[in-house]
C-alpha atoms as a PDB file:
ATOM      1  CA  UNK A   1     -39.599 -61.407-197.086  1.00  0.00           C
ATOM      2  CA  UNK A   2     -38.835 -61.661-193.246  1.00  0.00           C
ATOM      3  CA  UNK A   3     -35.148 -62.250-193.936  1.00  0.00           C
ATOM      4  CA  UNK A   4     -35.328 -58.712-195.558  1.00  0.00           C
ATOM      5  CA  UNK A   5     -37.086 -57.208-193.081  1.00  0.00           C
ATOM      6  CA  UNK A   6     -34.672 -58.851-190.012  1.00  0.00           C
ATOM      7  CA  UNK A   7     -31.559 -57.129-192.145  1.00  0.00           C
ATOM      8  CA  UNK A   8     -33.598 -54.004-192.045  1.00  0.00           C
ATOM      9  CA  UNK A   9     -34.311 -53.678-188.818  1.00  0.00           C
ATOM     10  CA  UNK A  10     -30.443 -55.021-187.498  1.00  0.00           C
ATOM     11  CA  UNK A  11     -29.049 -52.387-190.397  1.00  0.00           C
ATOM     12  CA  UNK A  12     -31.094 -49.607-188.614  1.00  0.00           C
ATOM     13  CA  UNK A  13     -30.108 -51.158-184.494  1.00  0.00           C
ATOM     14  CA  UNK A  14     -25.812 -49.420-185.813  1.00  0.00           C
ATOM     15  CA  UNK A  15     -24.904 -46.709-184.028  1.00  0.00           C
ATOM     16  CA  UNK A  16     -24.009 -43.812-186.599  1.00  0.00           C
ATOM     17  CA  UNK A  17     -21.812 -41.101-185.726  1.00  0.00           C
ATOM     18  CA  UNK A  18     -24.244 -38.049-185.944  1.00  0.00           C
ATOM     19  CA  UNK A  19     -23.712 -34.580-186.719  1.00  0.00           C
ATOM     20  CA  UNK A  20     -23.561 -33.843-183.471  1.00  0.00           C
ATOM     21  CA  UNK A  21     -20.714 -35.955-182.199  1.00  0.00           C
ATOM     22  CA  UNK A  22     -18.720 -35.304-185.406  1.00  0.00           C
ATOM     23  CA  UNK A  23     -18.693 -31.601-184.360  1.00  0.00           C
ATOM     24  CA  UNK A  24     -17.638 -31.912-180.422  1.00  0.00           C
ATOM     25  CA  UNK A  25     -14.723 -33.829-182.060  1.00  0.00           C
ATOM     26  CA  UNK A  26     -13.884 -31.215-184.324  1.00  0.00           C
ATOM     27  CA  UNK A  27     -14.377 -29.001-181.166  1.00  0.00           C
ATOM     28  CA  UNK A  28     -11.891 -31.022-178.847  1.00  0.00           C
ATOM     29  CA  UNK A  29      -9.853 -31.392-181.552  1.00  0.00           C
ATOM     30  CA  UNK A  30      -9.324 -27.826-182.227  1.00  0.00           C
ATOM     31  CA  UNK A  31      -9.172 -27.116-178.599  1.00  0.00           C
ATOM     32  CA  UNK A  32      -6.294 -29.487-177.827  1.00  0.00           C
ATOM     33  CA  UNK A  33      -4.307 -27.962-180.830  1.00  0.00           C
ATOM     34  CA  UNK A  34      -4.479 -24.340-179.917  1.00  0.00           C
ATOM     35  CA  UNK A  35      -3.482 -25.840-176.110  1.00  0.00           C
ATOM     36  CA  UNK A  36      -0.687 -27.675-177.767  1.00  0.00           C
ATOM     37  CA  UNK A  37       0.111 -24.388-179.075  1.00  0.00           C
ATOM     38  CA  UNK A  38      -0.050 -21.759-176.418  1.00  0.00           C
ATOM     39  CA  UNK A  39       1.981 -24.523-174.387  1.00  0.00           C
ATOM     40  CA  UNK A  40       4.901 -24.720-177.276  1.00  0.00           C
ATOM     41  CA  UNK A  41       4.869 -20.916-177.201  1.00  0.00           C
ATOM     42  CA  UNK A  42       5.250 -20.521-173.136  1.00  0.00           C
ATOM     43  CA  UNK A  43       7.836 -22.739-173.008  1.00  0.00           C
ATOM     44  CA  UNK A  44       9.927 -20.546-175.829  1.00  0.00           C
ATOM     45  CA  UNK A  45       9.285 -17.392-173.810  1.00  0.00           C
ATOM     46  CA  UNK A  46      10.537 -19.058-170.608  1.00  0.00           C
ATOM     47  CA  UNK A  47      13.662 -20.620-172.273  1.00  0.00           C
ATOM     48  CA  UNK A  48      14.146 -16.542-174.183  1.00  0.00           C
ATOM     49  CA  UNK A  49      13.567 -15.359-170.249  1.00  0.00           C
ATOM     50  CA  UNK A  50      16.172 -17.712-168.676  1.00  0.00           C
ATOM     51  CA  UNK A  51      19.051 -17.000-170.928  1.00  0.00           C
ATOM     52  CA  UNK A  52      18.156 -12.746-170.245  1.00  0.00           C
ATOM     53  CA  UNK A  53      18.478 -13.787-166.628  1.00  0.00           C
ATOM     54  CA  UNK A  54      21.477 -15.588-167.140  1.00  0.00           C
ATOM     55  CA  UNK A  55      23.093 -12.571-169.203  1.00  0.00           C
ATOM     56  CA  UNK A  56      21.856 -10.081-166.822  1.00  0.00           C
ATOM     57  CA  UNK A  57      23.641 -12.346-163.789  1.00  0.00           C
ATOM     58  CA  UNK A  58      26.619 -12.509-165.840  1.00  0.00           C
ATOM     59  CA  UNK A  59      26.862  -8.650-166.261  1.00  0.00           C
ATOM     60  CA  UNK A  60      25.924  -7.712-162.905  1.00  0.00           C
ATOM     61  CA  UNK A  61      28.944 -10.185-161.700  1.00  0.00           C
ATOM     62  CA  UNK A  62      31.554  -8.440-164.064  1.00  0.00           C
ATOM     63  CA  UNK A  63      30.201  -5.134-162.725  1.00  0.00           C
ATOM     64  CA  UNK A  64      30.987  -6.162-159.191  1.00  0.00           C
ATOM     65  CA  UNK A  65      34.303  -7.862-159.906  1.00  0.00           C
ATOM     66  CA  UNK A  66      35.266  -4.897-162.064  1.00  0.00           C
ATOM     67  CA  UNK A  67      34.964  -2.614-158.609  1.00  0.00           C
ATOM     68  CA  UNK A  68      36.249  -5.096-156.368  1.00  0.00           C
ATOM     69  CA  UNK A  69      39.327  -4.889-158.827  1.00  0.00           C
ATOM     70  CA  UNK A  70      39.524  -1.249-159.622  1.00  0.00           C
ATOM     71  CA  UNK A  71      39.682  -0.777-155.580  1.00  0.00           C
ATOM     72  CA  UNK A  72      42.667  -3.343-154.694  1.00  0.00           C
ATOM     73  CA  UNK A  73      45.960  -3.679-155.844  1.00  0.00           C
ATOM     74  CA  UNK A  74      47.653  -6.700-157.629  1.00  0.00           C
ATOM     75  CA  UNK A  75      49.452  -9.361-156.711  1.00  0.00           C
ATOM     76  CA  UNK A  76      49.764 -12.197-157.879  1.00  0.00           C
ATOM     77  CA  UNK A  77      48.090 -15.458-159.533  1.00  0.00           C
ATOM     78  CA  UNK A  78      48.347 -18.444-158.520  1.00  0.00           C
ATOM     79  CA  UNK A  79      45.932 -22.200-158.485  1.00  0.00           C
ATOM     80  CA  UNK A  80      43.635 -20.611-159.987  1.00  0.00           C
ATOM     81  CA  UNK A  81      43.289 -18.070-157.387  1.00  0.00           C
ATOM     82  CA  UNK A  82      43.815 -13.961-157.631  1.00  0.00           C
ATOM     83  CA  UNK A  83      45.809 -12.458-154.674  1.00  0.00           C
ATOM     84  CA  UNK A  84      44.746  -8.797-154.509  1.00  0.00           C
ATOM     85  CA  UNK A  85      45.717  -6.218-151.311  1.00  0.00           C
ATOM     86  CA  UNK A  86      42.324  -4.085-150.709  1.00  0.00           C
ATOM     87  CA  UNK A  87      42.929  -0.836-148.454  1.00  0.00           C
ATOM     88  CA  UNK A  88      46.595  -2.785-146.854  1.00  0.00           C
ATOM     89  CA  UNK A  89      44.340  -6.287-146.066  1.00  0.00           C
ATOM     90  CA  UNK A  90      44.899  -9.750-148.269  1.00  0.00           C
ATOM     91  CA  UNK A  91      42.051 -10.954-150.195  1.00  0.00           C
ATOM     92  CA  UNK A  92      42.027 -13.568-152.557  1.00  0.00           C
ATOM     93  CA  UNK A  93      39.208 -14.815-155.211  1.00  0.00           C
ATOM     94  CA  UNK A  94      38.251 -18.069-156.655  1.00  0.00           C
ATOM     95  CA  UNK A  95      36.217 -20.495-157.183  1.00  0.00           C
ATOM     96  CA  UNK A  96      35.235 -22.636-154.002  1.00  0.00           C
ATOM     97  CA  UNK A  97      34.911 -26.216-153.429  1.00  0.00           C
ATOM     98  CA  UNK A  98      31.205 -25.322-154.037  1.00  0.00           C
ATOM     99  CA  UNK A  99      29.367 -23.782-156.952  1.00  0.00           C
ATOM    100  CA  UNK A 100      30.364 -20.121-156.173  1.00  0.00           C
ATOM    101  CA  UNK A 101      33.199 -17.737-156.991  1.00  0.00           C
ATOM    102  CA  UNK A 102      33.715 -15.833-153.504  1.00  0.00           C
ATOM    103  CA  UNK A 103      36.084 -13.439-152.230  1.00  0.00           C
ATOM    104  CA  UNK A 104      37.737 -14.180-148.967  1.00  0.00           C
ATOM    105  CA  UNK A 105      40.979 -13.136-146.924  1.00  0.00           C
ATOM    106  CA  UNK A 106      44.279 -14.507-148.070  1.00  0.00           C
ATOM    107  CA  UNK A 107      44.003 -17.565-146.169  1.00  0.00           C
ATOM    108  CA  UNK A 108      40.617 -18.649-147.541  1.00  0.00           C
ATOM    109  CA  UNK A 109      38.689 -17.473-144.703  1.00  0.00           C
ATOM    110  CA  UNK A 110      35.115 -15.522-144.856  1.00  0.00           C
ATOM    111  CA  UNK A 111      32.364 -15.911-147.232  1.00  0.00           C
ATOM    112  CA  UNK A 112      31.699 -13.681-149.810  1.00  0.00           C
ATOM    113  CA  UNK A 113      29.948 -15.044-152.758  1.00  0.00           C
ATOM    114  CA  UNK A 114      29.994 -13.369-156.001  1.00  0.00           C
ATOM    115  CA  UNK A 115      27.952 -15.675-158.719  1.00  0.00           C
ATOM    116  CA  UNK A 116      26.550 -18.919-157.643  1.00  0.00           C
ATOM    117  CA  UNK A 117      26.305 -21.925-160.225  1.00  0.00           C
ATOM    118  CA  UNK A 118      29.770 -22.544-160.804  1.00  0.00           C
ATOM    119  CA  UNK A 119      31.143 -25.623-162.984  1.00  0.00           C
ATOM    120  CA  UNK A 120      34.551 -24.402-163.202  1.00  0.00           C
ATOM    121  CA  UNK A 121      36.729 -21.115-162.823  1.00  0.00           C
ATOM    122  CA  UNK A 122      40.396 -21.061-164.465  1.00  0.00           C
ATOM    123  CA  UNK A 123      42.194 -17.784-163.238  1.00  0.00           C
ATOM    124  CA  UNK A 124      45.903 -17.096-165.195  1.00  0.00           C
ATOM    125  CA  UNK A 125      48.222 -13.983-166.138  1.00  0.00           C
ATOM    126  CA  UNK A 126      49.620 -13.376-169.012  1.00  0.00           C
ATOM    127  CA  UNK A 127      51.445 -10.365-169.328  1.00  0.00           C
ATOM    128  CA  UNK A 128      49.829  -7.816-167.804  1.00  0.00           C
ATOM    129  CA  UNK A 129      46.348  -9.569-168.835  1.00  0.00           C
ATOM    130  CA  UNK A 130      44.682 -11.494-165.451  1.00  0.00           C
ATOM    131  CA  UNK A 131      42.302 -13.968-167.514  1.00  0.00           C
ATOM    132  CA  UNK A 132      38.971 -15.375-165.878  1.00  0.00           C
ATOM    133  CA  UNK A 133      37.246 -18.422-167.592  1.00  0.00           C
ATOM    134  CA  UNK A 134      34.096 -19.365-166.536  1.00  0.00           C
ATOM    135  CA  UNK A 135      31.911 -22.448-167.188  1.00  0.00           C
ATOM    136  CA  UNK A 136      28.732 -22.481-165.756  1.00  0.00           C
ATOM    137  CA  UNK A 137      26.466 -25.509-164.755  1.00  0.00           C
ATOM    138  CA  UNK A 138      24.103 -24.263-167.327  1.00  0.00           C
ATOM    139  CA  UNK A 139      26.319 -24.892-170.513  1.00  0.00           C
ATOM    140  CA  UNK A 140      27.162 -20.494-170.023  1.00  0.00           C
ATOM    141  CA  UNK A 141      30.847 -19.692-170.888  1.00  0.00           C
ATOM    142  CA  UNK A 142      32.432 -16.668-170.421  1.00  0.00           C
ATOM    143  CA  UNK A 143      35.983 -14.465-170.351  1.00  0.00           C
ATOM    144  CA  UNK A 144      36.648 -11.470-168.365  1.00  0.00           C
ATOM    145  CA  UNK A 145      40.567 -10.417-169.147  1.00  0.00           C
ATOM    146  CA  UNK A 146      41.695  -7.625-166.949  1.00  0.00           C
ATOM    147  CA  UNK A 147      44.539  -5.410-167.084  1.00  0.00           C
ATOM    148  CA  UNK A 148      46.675  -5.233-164.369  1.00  0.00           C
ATOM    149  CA  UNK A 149      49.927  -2.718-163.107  1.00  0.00           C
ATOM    150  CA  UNK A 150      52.011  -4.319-160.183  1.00  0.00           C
ATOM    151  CA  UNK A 151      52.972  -1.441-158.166  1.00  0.00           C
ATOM    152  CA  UNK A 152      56.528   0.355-158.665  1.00  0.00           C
ATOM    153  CA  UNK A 153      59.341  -0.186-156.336  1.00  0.00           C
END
């Protein structure tokens, strides 16, 4: 009789997991979930917001390469570098030894950066077609082809 008894009262001495505790689990649970969750979907929004940034960089680049070209006259290609005359002064553009495409004087000098985050720019005529390839340090490729006239003789 005291043997049952002792099993009683050591079967009684285990912790249970109440009603209580069971439902702040469920809580934390849930909690952590819909964090998980609101996290996943901020990160998606910021990676959709990035590439609009990207898209609107690229556009507003074109935009200003498409008016420094429209007010300078053509001359030539060459390294990967466009030789324009802009009101009777030399300019060229290219890519730098940094991460920019600039526009400088015919001999390099001056600092005009057009679009930053640069991986590589290949500049080449064909025809009457001036091609611009750009690979960004993002993974972003692009083409810009422009149609040029060399001036009559």
């Amino acid at each position: 009789m005291e043997l049952k008894n002792y099993w009683r009262f050591k079967i009684s001495r285990v912790r249970a997991f109440t009603l209580l505790e069971s439902l702040v689990a469920l809580i934390v649970i849930s909690g952590s979930l819909l964090l998980f969750q609101s996290m996943s979907q901020l990160l998606v929004s910021e990676v959709r917001y990035q590439q609009k940034s990207e898209q609107k960089e690229w556009l507003l680049f074109v935009d200003q390469l498409e008016a420094e070209l429209n007010r300078a006259q053509f001359e030539k290609v060459e390294n990967d570098r466009l030789y324009l005359k802009q009101d009777g002064n030399p300019i060229s553009m290219g890519k730098s030894k940094s991460d920019d495409f600039r526009k400088t004087d015919a001999s390099g000098r001056g600092y005009q950066p057009m679009v930053y985050g640069l991986k590589s720019a290949h500049i080449y005529q064909n025809g009457q077609n001036v091609h611009f390839n750009f690979q960004f340090e993002k993974g972003l490729e692009r083409e810009f082809i422009y149609r040029v006239e060399k001036e009559k003789s």
